[in-house]
PDB file of N, CA and C in Angstrom:
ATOM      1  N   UNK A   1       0.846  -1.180   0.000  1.00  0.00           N
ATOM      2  CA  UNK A   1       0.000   0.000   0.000  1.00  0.00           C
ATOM      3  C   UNK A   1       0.896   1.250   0.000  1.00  0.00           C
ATOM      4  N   UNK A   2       0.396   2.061  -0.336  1.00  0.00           N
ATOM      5  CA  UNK A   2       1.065   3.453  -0.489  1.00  0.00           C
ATOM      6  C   UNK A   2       0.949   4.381   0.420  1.00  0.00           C
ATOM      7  N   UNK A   3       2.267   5.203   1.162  1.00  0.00           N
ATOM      8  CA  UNK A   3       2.089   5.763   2.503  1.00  0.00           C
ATOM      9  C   UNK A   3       0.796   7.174   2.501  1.00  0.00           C
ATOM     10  N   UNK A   4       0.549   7.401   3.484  1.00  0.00           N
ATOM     11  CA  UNK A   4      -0.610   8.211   3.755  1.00  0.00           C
ATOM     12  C   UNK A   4       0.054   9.285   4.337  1.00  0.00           C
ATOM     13  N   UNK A   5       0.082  10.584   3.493  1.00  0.00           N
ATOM     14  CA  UNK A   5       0.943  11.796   4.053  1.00  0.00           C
ATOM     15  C   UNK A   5      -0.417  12.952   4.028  1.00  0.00           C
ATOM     16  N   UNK A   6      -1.125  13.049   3.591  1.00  0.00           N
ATOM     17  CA  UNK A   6      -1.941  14.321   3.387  1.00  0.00           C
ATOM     18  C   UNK A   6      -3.752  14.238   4.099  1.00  0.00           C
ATOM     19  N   UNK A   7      -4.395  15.105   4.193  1.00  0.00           N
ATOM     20  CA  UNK A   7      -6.020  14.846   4.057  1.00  0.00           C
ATOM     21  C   UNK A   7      -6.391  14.202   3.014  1.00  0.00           C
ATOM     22  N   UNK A   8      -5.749  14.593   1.794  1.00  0.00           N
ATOM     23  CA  UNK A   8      -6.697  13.894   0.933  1.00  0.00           C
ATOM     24  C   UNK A   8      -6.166  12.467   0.433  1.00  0.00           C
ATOM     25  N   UNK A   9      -4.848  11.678   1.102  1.00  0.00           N
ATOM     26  CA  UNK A   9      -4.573  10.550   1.282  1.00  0.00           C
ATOM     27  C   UNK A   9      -5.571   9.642   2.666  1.00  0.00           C
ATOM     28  N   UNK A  10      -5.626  10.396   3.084  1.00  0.00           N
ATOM     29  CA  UNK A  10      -6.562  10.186   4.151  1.00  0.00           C
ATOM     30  C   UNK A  10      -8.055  10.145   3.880  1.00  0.00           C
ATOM     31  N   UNK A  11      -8.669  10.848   2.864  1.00  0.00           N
ATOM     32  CA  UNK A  11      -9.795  10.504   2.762  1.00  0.00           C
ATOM     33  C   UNK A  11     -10.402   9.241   1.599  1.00  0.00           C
ATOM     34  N   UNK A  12      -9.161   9.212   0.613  1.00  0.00           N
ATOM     35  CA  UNK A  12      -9.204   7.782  -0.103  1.00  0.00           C
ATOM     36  C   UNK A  12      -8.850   6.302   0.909  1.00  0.00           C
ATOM     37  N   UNK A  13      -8.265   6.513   1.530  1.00  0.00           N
ATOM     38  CA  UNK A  13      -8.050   4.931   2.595  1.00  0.00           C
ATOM     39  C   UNK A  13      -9.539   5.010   3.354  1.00  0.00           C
ATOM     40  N   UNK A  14     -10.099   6.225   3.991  1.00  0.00           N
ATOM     41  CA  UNK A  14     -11.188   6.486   4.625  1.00  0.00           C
ATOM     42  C   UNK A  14     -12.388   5.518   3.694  1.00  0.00           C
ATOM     43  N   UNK A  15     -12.663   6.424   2.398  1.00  0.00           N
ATOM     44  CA  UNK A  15     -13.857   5.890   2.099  1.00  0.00           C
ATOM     45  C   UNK A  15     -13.603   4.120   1.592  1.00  0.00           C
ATOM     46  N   UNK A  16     -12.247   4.131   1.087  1.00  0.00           N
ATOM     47  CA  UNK A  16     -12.394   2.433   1.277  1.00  0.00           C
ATOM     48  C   UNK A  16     -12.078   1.482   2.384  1.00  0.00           C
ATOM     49  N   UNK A  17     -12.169   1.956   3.372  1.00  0.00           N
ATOM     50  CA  UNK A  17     -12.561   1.179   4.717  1.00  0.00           C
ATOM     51  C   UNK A  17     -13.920   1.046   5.031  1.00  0.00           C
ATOM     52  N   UNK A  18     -14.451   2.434   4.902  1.00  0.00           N
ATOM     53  CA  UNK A  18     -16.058   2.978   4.354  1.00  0.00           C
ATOM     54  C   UNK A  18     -16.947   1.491   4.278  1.00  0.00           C
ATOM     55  N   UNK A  19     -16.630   1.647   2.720  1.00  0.00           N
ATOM     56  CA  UNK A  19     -16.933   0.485   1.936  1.00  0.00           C
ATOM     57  C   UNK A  19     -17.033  -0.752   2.273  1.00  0.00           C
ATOM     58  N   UNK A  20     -15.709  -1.026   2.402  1.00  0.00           N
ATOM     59  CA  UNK A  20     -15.776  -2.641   3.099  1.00  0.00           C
ATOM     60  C   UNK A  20     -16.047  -2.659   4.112  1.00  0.00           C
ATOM     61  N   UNK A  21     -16.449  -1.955   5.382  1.00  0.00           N
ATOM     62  CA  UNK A  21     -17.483  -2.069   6.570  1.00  0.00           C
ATOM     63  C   UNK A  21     -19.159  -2.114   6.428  1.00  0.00           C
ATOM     64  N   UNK A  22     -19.299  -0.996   5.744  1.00  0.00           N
ATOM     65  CA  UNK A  22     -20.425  -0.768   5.497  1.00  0.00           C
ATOM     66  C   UNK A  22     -21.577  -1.110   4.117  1.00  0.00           C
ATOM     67  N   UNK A  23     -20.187  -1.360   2.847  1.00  0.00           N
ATOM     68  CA  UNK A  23     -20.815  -1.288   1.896  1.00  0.00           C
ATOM     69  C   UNK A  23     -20.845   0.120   1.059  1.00  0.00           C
ATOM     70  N   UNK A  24     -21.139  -0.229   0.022  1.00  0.00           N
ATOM     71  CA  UNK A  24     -20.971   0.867  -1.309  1.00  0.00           C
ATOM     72  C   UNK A  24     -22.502   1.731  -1.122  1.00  0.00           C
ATOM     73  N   UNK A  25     -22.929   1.937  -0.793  1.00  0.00           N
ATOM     74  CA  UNK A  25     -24.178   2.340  -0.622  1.00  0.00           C
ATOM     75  C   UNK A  25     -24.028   4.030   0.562  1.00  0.00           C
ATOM     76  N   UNK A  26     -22.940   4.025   1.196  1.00  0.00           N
ATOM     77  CA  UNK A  26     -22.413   4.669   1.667  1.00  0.00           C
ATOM     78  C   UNK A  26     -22.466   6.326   1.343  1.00  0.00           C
ATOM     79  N   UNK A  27     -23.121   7.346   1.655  1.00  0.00           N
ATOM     80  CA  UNK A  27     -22.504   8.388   0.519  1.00  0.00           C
ATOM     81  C   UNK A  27     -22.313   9.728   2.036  1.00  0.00           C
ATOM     82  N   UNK A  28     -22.152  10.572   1.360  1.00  0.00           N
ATOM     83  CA  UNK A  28     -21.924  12.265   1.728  1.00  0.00           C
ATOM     84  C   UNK A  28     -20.562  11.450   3.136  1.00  0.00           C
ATOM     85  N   UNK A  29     -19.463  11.303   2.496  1.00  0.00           N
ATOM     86  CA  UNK A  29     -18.883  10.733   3.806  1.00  0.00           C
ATOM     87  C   UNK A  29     -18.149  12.517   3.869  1.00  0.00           C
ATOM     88  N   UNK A  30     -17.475  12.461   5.271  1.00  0.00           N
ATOM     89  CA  UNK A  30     -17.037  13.912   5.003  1.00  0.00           C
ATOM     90  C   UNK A  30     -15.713  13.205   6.579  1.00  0.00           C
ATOM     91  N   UNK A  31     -14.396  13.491   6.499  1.00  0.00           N
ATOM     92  CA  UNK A  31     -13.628  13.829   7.664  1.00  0.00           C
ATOM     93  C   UNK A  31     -13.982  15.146   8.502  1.00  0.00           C
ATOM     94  N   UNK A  32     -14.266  14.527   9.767  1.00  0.00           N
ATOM     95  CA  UNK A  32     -14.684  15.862  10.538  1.00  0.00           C
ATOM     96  C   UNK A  32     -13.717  16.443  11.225  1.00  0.00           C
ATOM     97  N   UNK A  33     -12.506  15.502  11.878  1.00  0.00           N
ATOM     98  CA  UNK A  33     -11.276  15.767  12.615  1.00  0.00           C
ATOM     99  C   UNK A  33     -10.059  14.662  12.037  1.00  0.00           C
ATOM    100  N   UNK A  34      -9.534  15.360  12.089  1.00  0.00           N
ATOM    101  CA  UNK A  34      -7.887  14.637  11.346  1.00  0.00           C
ATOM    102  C   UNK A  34      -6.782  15.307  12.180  1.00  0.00           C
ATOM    103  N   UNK A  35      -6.279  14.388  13.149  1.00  0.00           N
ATOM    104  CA  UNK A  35      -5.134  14.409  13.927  1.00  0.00           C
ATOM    105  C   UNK A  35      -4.144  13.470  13.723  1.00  0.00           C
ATOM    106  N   UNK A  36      -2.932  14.196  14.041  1.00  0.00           N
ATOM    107  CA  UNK A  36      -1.728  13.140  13.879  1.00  0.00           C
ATOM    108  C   UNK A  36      -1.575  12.121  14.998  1.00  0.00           C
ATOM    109  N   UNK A  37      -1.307  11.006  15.165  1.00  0.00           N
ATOM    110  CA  UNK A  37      -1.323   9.891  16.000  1.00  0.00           C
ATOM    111  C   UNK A  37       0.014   9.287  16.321  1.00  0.00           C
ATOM    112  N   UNK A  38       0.866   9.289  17.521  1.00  0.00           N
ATOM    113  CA  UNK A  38       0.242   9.770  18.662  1.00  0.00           C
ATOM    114  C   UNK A  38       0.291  10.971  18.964  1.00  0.00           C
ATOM    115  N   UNK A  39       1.238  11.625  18.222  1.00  0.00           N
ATOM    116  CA  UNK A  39       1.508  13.046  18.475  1.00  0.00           C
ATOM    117  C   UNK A  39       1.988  13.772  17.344  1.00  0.00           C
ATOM    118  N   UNK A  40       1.918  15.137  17.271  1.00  0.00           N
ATOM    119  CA  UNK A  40       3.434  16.041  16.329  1.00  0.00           C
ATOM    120  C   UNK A  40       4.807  15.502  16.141  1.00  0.00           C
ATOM    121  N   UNK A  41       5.498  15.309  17.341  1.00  0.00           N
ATOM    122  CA  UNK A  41       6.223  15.233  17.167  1.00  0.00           C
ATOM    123  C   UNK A  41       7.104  13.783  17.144  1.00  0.00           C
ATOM    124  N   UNK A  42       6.188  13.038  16.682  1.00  0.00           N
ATOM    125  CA  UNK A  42       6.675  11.273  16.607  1.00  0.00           C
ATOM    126  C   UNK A  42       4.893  10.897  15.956  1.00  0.00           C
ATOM    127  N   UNK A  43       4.573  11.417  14.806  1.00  0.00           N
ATOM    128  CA  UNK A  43       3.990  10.987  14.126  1.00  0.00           C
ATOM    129  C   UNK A  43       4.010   9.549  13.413  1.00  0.00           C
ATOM    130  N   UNK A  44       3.122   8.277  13.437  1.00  0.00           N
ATOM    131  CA  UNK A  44       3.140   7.705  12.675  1.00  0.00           C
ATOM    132  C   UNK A  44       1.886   7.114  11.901  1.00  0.00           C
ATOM    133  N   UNK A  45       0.651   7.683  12.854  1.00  0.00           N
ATOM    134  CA  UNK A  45      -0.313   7.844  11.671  1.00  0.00           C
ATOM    135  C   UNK A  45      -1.115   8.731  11.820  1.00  0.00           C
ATOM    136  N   UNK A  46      -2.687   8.456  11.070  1.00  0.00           N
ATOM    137  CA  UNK A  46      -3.747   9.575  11.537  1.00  0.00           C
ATOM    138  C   UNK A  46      -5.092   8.720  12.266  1.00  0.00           C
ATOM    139  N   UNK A  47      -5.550  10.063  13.143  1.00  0.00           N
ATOM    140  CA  UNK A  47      -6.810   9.602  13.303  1.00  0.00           C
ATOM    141  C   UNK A  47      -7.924  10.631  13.149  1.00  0.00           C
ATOM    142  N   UNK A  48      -8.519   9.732  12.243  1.00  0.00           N
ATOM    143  CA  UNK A  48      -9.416  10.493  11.356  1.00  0.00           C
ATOM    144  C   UNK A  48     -10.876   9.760  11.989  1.00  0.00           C
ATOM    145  N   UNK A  49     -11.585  10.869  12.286  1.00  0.00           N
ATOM    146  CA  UNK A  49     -13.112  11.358  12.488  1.00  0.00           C
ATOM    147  C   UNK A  49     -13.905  11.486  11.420  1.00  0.00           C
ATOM    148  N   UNK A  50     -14.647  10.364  11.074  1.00  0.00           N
ATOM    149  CA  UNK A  50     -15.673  10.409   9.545  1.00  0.00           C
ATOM    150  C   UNK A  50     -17.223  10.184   9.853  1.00  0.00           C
ATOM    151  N   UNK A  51     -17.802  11.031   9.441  1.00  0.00           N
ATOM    152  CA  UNK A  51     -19.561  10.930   9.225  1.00  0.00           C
ATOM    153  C   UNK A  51     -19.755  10.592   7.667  1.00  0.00           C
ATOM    154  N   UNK A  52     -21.114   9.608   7.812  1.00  0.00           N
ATOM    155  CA  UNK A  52     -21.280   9.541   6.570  1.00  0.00           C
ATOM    156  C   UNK A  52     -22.875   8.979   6.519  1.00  0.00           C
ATOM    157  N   UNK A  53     -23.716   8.671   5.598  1.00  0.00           N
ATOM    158  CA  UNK A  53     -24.915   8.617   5.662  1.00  0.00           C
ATOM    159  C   UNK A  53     -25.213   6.917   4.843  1.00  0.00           C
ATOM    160  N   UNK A  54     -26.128   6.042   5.831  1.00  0.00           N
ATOM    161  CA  UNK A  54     -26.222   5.231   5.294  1.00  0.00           C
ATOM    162  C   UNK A  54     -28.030   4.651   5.842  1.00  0.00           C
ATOM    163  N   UNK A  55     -28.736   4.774   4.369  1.00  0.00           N
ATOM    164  CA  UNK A  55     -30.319   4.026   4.678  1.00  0.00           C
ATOM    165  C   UNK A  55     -30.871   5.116   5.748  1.00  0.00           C
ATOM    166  N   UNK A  56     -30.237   6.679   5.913  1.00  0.00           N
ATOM    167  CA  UNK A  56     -31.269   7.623   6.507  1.00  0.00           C
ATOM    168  C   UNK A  56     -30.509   7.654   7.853  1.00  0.00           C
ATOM    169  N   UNK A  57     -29.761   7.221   7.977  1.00  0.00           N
ATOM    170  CA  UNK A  57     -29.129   7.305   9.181  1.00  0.00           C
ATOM    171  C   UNK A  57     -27.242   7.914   9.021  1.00  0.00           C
ATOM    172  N   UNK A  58     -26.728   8.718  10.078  1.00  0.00           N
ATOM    173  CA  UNK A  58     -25.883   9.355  10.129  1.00  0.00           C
ATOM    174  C   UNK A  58     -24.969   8.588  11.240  1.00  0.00           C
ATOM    175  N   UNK A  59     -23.466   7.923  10.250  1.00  0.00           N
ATOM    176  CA  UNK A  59     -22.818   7.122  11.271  1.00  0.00           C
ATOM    177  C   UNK A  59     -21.682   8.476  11.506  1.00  0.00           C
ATOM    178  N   UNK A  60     -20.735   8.041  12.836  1.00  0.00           N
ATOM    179  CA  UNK A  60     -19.647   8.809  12.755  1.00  0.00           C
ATOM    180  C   UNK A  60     -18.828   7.635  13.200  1.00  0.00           C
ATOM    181  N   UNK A  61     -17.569   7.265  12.754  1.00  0.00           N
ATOM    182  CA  UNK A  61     -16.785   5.987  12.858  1.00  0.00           C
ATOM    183  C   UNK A  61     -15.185   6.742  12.750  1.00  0.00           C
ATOM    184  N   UNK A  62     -14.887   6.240  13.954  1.00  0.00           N
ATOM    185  CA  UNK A  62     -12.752   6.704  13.888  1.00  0.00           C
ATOM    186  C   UNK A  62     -12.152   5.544  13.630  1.00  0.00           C
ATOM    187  N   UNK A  63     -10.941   6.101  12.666  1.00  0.00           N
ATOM    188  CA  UNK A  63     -10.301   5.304  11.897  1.00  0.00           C
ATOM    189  C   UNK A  63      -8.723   5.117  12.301  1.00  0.00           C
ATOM    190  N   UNK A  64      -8.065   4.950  12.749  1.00  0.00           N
ATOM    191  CA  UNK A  64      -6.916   4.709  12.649  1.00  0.00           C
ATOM    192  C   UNK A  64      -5.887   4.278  11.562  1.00  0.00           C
ATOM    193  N   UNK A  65      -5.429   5.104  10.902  1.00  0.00           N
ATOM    194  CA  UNK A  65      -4.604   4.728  10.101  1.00  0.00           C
ATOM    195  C   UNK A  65      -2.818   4.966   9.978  1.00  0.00           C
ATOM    196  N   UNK A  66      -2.395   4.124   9.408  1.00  0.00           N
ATOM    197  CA  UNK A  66      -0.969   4.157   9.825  1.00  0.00           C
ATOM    198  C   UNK A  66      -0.260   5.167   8.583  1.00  0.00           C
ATOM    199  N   UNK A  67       0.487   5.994   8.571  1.00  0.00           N
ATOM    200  CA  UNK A  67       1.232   6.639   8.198  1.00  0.00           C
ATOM    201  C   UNK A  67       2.084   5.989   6.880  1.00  0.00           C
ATOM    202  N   UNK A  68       2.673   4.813   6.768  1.00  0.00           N
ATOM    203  CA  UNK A  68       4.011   4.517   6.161  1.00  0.00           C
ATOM    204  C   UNK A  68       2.889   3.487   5.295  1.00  0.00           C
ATOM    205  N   UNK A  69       1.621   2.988   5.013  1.00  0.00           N
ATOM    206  CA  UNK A  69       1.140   2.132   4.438  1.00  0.00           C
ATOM    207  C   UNK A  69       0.345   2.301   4.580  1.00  0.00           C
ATOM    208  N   UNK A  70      -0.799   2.869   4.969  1.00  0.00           N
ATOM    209  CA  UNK A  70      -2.046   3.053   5.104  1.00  0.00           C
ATOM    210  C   UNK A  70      -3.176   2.180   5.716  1.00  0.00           C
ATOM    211  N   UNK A  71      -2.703   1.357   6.149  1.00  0.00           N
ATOM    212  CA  UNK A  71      -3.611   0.317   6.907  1.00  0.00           C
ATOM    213  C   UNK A  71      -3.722   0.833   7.810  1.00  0.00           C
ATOM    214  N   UNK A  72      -5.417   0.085   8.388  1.00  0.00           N
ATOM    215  CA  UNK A  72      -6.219   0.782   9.228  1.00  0.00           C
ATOM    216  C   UNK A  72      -5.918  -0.489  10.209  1.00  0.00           C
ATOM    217  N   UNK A  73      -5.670   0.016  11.495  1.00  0.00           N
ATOM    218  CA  UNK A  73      -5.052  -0.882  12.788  1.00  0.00           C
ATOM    219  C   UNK A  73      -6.201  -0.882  13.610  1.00  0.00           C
ATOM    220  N   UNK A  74      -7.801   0.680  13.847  1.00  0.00           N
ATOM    221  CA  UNK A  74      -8.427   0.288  14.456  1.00  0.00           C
ATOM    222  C   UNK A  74      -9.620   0.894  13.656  1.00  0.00           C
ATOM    223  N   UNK A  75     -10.841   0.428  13.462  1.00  0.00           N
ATOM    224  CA  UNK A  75     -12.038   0.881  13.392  1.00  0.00           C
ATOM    225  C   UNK A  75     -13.408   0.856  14.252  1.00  0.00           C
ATOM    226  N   UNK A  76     -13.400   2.070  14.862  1.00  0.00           N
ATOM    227  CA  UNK A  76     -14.633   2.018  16.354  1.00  0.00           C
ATOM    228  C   UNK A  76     -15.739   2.943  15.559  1.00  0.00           C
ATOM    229  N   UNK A  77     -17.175   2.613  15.848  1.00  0.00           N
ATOM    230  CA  UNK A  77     -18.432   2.878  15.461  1.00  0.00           C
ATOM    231  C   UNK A  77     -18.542   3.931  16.745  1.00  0.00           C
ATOM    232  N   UNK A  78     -18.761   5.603  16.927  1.00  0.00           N
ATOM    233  CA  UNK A  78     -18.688   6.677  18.013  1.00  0.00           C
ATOM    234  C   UNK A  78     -20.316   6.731  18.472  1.00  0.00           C
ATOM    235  N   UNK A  79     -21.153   6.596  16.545  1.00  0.00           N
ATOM    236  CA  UNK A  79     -22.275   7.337  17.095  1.00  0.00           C
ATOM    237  C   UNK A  79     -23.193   6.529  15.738  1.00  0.00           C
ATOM    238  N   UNK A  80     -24.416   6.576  15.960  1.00  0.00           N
ATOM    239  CA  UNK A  80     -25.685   6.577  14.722  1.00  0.00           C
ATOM    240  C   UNK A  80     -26.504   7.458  15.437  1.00  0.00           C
ATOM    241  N   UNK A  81     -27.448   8.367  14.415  1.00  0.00           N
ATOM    242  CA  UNK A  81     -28.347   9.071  14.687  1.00  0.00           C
ATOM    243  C   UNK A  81     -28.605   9.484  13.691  1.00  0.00           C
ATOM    244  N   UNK A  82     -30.112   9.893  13.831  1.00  0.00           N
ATOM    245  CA  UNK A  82     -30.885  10.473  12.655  1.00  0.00           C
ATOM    246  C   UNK A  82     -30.592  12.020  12.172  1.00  0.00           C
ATOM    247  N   UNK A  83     -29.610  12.071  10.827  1.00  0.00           N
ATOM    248  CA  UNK A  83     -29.310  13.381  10.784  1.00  0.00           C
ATOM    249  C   UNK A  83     -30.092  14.759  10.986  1.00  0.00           C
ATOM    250  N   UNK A  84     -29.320  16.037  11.160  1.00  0.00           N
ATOM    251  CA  UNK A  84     -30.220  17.172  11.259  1.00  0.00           C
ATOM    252  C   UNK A  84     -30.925  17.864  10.446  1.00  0.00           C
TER     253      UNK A  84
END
């Protein structure tokens, strides 16, 4: 896999984790928070904060992804609710 340096490297690994959790059916995904993991200054990946809309409902799911390859090490489900 190819290393993950930017947001918008971050939001292509995003929506295909997306995908294979949830399925293609998936849409309006959006990163809400994107931090470096564990820190500034000994970075080695991101953790990225994603909402996205699936069957009328609004998930928000954090992603862990690694820096040097892009694999995702953790994926936790935060929230569902009926959007605003």
């Amino acid at each position: 896999m190819t290393p993950v340096r930017n947001q918008k490297d971050v939001e292509s690994v995003a929506k295909r984790a997306i995908d294979a959790l949830y399925g293609t059916e998936a849409k309006d995904m959006k990163i809400r928070v994107l931090l470096p993991f564990p820190n500034e200054h000994k970075q080695e990946g991101w953790d990225a904060n994603v909402t996205f809309i699936l069957k009328g409902m609004q998930y928000t799911v954090d992603l862990l992804i690694n820096q040097k390859d892009g694999q995702i090490t953790n994926a936790r489900l935060i929230d569902t609710m009926v959007p605003l």
